[in-house]
C-alpha atoms as a PDB file:
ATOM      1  CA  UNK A   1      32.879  27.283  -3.432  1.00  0.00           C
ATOM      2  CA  UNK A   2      30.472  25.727  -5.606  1.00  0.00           C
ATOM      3  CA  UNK A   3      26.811  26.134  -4.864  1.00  0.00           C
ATOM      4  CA  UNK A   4      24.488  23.460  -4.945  1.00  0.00           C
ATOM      5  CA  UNK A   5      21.198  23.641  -6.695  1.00  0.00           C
ATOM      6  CA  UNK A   6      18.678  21.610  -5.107  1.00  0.00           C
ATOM      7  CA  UNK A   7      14.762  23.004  -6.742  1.00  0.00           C
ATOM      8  CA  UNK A   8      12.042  21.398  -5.558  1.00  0.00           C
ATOM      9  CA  UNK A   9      10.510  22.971  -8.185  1.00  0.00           C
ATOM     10  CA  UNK A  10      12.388  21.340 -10.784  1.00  0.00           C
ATOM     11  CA  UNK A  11      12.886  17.844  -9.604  1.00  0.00           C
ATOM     12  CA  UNK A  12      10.005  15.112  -9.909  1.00  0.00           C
ATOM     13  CA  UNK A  13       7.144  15.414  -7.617  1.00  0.00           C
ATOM     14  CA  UNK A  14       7.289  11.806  -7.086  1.00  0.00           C
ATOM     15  CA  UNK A  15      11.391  12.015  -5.226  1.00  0.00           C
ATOM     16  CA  UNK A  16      10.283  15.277  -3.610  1.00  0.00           C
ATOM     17  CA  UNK A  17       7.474  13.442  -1.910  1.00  0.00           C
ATOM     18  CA  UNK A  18       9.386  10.628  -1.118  1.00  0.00           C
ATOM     19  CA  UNK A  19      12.241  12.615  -0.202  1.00  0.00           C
ATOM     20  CA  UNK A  20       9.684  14.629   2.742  1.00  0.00           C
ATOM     21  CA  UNK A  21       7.734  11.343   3.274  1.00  0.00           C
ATOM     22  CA  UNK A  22      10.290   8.429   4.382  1.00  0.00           C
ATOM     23  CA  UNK A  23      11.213  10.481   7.361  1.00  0.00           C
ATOM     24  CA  UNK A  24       8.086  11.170   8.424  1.00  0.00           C
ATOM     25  CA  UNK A  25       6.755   7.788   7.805  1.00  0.00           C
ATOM     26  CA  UNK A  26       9.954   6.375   9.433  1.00  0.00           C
ATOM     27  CA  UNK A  27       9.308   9.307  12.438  1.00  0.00           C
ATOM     28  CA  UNK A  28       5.657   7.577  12.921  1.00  0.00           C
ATOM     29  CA  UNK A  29       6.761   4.075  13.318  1.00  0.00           C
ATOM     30  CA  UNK A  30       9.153   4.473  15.538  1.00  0.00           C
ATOM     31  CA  UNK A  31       7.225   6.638  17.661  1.00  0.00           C
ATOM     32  CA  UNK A  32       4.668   3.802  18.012  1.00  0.00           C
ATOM     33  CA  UNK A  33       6.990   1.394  18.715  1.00  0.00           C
ATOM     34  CA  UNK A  34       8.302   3.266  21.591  1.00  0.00           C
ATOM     35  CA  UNK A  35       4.650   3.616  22.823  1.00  0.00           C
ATOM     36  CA  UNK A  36       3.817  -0.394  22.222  1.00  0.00           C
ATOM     37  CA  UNK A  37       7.025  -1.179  23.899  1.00  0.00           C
ATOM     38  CA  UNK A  38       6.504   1.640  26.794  1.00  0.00           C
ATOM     39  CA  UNK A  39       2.891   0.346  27.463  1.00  0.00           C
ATOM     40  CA  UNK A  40       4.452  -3.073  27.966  1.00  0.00           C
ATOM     41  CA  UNK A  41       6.672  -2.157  30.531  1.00  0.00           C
ATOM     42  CA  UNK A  42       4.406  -0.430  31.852  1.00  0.00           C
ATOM     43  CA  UNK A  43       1.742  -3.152  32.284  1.00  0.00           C
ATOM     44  CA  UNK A  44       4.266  -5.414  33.136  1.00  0.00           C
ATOM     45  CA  UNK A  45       5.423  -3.839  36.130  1.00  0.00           C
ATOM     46  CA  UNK A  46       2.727  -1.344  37.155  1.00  0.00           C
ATOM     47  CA  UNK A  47      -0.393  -3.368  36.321  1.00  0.00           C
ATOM     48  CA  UNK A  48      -3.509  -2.874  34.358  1.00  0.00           C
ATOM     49  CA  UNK A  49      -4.583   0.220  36.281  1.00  0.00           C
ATOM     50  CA  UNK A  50      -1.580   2.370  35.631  1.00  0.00           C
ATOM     51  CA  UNK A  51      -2.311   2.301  32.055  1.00  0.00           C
ATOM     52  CA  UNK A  52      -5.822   3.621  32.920  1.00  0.00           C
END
């Protein structure tokens, strides 16, 4: 079996940031899309004062 060598050490620090960044970034938006699109329902249904 062959073993990989993956150094962050080596590599560019430009793809290692991008390579820990995306996901996080990605992480972030969807997490505040699920809160704009929770907050809607919420409104919609439960009024302004559930929101509170």
């Amino acid at each position: 079996m062959e073993q990989q060598h993956n150094s962050l050490v080596e590599d560019p620090i430009a793809k290692a940031l991008i390579c820990f960044a995306l996901p996080v970034f990605w992480g972030n938006v969807f997490q505040q899309l699920y809160n704009t699109v929770d907050s809607l329902i919420v409104g919609q249904f439960l009024g302004d004062k559930a929101l509170a």
